[in-house]
Protein backbone atom coordinates (compact mmCIF):
# COMPACT_ATOMS: atom_id res chain seq x y z
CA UNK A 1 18.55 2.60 -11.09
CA UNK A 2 15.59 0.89 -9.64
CA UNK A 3 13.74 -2.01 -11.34
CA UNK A 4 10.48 -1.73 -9.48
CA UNK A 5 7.72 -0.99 -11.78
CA UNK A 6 5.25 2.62 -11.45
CA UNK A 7 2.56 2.68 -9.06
CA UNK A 8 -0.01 4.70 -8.40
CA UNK A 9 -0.35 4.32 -4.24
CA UNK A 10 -1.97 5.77 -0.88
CA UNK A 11 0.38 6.55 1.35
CA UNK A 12 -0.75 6.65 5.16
CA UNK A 13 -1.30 9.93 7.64
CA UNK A 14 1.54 10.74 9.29
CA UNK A 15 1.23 9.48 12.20
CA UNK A 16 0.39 6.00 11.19
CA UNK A 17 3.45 6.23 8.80
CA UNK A 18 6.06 6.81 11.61
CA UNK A 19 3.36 3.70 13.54
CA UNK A 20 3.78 1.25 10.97
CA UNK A 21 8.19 1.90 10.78
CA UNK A 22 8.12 1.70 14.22
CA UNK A 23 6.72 -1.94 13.84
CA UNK A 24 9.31 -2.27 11.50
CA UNK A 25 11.59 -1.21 13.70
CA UNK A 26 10.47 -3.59 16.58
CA UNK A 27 10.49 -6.50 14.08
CA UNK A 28 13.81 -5.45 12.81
CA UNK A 29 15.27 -5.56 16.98
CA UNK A 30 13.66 -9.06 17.26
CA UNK A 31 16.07 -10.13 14.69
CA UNK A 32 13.83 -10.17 11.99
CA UNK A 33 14.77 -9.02 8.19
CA UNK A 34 15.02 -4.75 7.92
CA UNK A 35 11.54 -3.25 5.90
CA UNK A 36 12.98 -0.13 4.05
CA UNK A 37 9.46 0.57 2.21
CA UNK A 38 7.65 3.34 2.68
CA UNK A 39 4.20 2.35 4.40
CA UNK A 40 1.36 2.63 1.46
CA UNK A 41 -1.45 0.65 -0.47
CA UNK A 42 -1.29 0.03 -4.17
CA UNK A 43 -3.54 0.56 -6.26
CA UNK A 44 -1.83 -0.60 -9.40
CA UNK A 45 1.57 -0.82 -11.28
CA UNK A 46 2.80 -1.53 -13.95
CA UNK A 47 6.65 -0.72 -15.91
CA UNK A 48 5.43 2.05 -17.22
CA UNK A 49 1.59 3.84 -16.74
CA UNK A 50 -0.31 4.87 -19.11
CA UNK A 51 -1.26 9.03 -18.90
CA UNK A 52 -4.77 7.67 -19.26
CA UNK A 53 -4.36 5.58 -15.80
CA UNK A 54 -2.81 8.97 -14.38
CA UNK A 55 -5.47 11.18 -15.18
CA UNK A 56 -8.41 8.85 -13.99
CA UNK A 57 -6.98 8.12 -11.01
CA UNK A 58 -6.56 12.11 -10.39
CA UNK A 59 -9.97 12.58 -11.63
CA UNK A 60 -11.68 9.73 -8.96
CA UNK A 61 -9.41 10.24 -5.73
CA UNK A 62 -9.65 13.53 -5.31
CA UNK A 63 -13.03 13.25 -3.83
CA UNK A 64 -12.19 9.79 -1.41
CA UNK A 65 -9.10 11.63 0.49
CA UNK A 66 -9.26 10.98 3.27
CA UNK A 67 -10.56 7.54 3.08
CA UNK A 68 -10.17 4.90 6.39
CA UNK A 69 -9.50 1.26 5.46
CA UNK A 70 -10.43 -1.34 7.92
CA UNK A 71 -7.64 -4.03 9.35
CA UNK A 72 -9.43 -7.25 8.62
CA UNK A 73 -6.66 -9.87 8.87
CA UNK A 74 -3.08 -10.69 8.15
CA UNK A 75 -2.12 -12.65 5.02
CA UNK A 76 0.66 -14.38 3.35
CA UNK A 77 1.23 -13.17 -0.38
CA UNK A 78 3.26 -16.08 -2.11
CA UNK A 79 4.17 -19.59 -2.78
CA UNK A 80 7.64 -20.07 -3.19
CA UNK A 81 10.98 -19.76 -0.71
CA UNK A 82 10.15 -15.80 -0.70
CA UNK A 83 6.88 -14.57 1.17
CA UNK A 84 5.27 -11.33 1.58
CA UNK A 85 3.09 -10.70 5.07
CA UNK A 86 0.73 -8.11 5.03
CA UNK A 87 -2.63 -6.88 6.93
CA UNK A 88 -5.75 -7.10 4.61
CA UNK A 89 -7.82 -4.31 4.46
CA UNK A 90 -11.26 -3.41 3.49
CA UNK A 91 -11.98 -0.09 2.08
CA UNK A 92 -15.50 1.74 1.83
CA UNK A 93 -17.23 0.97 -1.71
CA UNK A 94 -16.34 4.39 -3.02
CA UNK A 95 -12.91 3.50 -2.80
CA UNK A 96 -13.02 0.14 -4.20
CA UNK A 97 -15.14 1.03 -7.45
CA UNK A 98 -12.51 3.90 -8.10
CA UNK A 99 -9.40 1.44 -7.11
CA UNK A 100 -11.01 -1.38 -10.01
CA UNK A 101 -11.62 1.51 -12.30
CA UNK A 102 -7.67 2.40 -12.11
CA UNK A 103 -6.78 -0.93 -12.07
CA UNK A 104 -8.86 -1.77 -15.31
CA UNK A 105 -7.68 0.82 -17.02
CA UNK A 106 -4.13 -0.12 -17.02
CA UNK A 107 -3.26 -2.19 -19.66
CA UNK A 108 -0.47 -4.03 -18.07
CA UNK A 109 -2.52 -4.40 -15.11
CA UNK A 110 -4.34 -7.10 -13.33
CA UNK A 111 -8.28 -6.28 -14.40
CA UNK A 112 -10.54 -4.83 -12.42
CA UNK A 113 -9.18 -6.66 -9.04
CA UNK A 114 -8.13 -4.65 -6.02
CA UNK A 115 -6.75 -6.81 -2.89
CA UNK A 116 -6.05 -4.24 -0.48
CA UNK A 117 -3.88 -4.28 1.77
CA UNK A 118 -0.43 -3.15 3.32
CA UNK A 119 3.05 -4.75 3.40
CA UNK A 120 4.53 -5.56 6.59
CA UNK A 121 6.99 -8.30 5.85
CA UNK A 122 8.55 -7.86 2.28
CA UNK A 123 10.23 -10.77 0.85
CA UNK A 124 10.68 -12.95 3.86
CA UNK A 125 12.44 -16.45 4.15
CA UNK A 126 9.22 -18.92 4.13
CA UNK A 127 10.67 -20.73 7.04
CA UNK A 128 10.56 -17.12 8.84
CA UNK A 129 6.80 -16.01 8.31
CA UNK A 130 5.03 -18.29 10.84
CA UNK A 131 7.18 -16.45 13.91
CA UNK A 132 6.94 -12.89 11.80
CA UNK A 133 3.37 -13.18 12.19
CA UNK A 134 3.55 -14.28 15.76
CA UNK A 135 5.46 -10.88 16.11
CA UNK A 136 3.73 -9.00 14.24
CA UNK A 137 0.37 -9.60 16.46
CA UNK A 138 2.36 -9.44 19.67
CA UNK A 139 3.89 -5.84 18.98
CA UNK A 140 0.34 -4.91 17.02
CA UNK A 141 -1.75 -2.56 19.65
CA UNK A 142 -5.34 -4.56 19.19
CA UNK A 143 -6.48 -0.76 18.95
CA UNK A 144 -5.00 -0.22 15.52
CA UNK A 145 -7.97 -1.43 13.99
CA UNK A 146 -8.00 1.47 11.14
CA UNK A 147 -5.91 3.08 8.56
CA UNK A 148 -6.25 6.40 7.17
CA UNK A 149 -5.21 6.73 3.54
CA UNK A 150 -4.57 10.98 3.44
CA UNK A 151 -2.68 11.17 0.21
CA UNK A 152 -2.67 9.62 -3.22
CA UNK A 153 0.25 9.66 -5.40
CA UNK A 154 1.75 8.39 -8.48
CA UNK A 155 5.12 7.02 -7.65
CA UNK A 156 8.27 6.30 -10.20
CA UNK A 157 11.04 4.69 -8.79
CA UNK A 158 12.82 5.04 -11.69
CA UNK A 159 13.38 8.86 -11.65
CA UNK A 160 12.94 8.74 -8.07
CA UNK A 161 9.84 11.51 -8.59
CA UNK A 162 6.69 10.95 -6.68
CA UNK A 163 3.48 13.63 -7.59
CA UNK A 164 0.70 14.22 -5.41
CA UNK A 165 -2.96 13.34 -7.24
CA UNK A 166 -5.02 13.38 -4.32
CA UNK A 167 -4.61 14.82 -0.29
CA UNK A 168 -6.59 15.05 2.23
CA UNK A 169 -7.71 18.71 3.03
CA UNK A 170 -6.05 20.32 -0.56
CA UNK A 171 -8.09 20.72 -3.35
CA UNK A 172 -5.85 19.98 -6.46
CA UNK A 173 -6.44 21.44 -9.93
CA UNK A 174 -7.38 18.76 -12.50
């Protein structure tokens, strides 16, 4: 049974998915801790969401899927032994208002804040992140310079059951 909380997430196109665990992959070869997580951006967790949460965020993604996030930088997430590393991204305005809504709206969330961004580096030794980074932009193509969220989901690990609020091209009933 999984103790990672609910989340309601983007999860990347396709393509960029299988991108993103080849990185993993590459990182993994240069002897560098496995990434099992699926590629995706959170929008906000929390042990249990609220229905509320649920049915806003299916009521204001809808209309932003597709959406492209820009790769702005790469950041460490953390201050003790463990470290996450992830790229920072910035989304259009749409996107943010609606990700702050969500996020406000969940009680046992963190207020209207949104940091965007996606996890490349889970949990990493501190001592490892300087070189992970120094990886990470060495196998990075300097092209990759967008993301494309196509589907919005909320996601419970619990029950292992993922359901599909928002994707790009399908109009879903409310």
């Amino acid at each position: 049974m999984s103790r990672s909380p609910e989340n309601i997430l983007l999860h990347l196109s396709p393509s960029e998915d299988q991108q993103i665990r080849g990185l993993f992959a590459e990182l993994e070869a240069r002897g560098f801790p496995r990434q099992q997580q699926t590629p995706h951006i959170s929008l906000t967790f929390a042990p249990a969401i609220a229905p509320d949460v649920i049915q806003l965020a299916s009521q204001l993604l809808p209309p932003l899927i597709p959406s492209k996030l820009r790769r702005v930088g790469t950041v460490v997430f953390g201050t003790k032994r463990k470290q996450t590393v992830a790229w920072l991204l910035e989304a259009s305005d749409d996107l943010e208002i609606a990700a702050r809504n969500i996020s406000a709206r969940n009680p046992e969330g963190r207020g209207p804040r949104w940091t965007p961004h996606l996890t490349l580096g889970l949990r990493l030794p501190r001592e490892i992140v300087p070189d992970y980074i120094k990886a990470l932009d060495e196998l990075t193509s300097p092209h990759l310079r967008e993301l494309t969220a196509a589907e919005a989901v909320y996601w419970r690990p619990r029950i292992q059951e993922e359901t599909i609020l928002a994707q790009a091209g399908i109009h879903l009933a409310p």
